[in-house]
C-alpha atoms as a PDB file:
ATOM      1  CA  UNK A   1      26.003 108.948-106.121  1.00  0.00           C
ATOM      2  CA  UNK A   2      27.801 111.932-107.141  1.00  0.00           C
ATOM      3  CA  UNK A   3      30.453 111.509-105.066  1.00  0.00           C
ATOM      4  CA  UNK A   4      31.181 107.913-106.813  1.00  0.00           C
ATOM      5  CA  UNK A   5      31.222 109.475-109.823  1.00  0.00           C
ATOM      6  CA  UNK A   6      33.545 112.389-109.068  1.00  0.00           C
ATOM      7  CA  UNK A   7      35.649 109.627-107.873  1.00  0.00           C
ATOM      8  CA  UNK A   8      35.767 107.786-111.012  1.00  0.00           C
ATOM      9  CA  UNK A   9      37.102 110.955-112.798  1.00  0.00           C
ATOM     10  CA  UNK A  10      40.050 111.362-110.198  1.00  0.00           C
ATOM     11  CA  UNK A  11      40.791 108.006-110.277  1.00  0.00           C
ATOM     12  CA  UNK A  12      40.943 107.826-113.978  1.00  0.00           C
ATOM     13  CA  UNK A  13      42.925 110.878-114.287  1.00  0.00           C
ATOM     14  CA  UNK A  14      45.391 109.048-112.098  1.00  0.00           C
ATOM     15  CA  UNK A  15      45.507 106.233-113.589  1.00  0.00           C
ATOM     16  CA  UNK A  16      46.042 108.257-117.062  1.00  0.00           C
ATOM     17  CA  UNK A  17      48.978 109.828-115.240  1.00  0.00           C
ATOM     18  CA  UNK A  18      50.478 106.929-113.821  1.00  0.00           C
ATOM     19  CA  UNK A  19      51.069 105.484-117.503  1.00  0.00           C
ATOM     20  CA  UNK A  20      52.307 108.825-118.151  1.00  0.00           C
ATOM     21  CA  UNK A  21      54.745 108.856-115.766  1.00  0.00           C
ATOM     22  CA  UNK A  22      55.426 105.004-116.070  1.00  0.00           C
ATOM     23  CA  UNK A  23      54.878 105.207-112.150  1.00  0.00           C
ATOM     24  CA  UNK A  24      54.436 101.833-110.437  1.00  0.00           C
ATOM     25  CA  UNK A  25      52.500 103.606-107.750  1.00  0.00           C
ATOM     26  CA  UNK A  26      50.585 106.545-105.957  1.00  0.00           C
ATOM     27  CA  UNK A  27      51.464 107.239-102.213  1.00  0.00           C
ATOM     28  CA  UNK A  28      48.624 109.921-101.501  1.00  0.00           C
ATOM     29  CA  UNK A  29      45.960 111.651-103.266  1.00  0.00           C
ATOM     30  CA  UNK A  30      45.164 114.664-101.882  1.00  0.00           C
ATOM     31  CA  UNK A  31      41.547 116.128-102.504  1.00  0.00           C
ATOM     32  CA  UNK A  32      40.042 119.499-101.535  1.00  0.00           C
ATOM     33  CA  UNK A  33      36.319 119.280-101.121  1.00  0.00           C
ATOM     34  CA  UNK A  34      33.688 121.469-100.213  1.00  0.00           C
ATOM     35  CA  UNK A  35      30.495 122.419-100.915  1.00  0.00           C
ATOM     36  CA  UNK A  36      27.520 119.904-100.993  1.00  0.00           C
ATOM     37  CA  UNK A  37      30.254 116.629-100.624  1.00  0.00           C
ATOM     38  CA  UNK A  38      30.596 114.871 -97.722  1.00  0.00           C
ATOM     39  CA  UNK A  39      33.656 112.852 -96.584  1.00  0.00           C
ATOM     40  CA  UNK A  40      32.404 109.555 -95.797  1.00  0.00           C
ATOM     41  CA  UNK A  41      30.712 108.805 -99.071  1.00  0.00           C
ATOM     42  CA  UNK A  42      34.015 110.088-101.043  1.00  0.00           C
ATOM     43  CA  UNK A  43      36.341 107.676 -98.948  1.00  0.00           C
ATOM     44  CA  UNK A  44      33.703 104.712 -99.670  1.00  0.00           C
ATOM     45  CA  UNK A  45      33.524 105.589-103.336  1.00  0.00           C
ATOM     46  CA  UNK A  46      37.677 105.864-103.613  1.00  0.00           C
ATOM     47  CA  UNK A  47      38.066 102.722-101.579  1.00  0.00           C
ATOM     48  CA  UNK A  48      35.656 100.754-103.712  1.00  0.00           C
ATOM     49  CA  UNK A  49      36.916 102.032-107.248  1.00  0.00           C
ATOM     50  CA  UNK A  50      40.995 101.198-105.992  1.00  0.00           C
ATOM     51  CA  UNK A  51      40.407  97.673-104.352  1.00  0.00           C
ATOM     52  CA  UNK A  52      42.282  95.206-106.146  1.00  0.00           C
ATOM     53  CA  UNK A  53      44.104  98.202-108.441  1.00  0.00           C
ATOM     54  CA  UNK A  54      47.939  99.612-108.339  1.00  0.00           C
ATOM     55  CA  UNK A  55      46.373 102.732-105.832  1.00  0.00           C
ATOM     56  CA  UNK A  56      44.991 100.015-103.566  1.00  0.00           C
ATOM     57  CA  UNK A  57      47.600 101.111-101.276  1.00  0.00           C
ATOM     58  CA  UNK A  58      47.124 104.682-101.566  1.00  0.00           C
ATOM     59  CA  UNK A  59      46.320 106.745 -98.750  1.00  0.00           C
ATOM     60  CA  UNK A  60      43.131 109.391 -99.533  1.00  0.00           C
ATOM     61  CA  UNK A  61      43.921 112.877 -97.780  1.00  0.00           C
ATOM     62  CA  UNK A  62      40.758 114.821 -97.800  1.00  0.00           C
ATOM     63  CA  UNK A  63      40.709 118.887 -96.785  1.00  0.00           C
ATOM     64  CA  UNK A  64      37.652 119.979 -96.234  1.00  0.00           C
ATOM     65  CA  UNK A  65      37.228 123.703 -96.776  1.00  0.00           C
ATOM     66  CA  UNK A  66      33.898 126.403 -97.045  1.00  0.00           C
ATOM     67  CA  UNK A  67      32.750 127.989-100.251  1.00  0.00           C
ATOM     68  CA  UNK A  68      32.106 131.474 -99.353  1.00  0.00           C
ATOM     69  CA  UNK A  69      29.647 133.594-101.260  1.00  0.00           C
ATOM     70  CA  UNK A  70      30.706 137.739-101.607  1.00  0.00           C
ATOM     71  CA  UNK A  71      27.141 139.060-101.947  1.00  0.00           C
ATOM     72  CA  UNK A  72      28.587 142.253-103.412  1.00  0.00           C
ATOM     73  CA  UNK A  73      30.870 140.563-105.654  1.00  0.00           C
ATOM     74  CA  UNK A  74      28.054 138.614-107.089  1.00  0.00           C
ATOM     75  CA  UNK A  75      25.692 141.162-106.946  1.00  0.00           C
ATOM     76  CA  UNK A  76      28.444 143.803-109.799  1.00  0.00           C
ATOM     77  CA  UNK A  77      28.659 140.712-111.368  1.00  0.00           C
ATOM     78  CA  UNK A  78      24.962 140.028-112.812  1.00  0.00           C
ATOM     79  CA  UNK A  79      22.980 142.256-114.402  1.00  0.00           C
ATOM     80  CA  UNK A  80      19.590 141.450-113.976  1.00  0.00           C
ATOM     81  CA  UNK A  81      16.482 142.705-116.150  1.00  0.00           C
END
């Protein structure tokens, strides 16, 4: 369900820019995801929210990619008591 809802943000922030722009039309949307997000839900979510909308036509580019965790960094970085 999170994943439907992230979608709804990008899609309304394209939308937003579209008028912006006074575009007719987005070709791709690129999106860099990671983390506890998993592909097929996002594609599901993006192709229900664009059916029958100007990005209906819009291809959805997904790069994965790993969140990496620097112990050491996070460790200087809190102070605990």
């Amino acid at each position: 369900m999170h994943e439907y809802s992230i979608m709804e943000q990008v899609i309304e922030s394209i939308n937003t820019k579209l008028k912006e722009e006074k575009a007719q039309r987005v070709k791709v949307v690129n999106i860099r995801m990671g983390g506890t997000f998993q592909e097929g839900p996002v594609r599901q979510a993006f192709e229900m929210l664009v059916e029958n909308t100007p990005l209906k036509e819009t291809e959805l580019v997904i790069e994965p990619f790993e969140l990496v965790h620097n112990s050491e960094i996070l460790t200087n970085d809190l102070h605990l008591t």
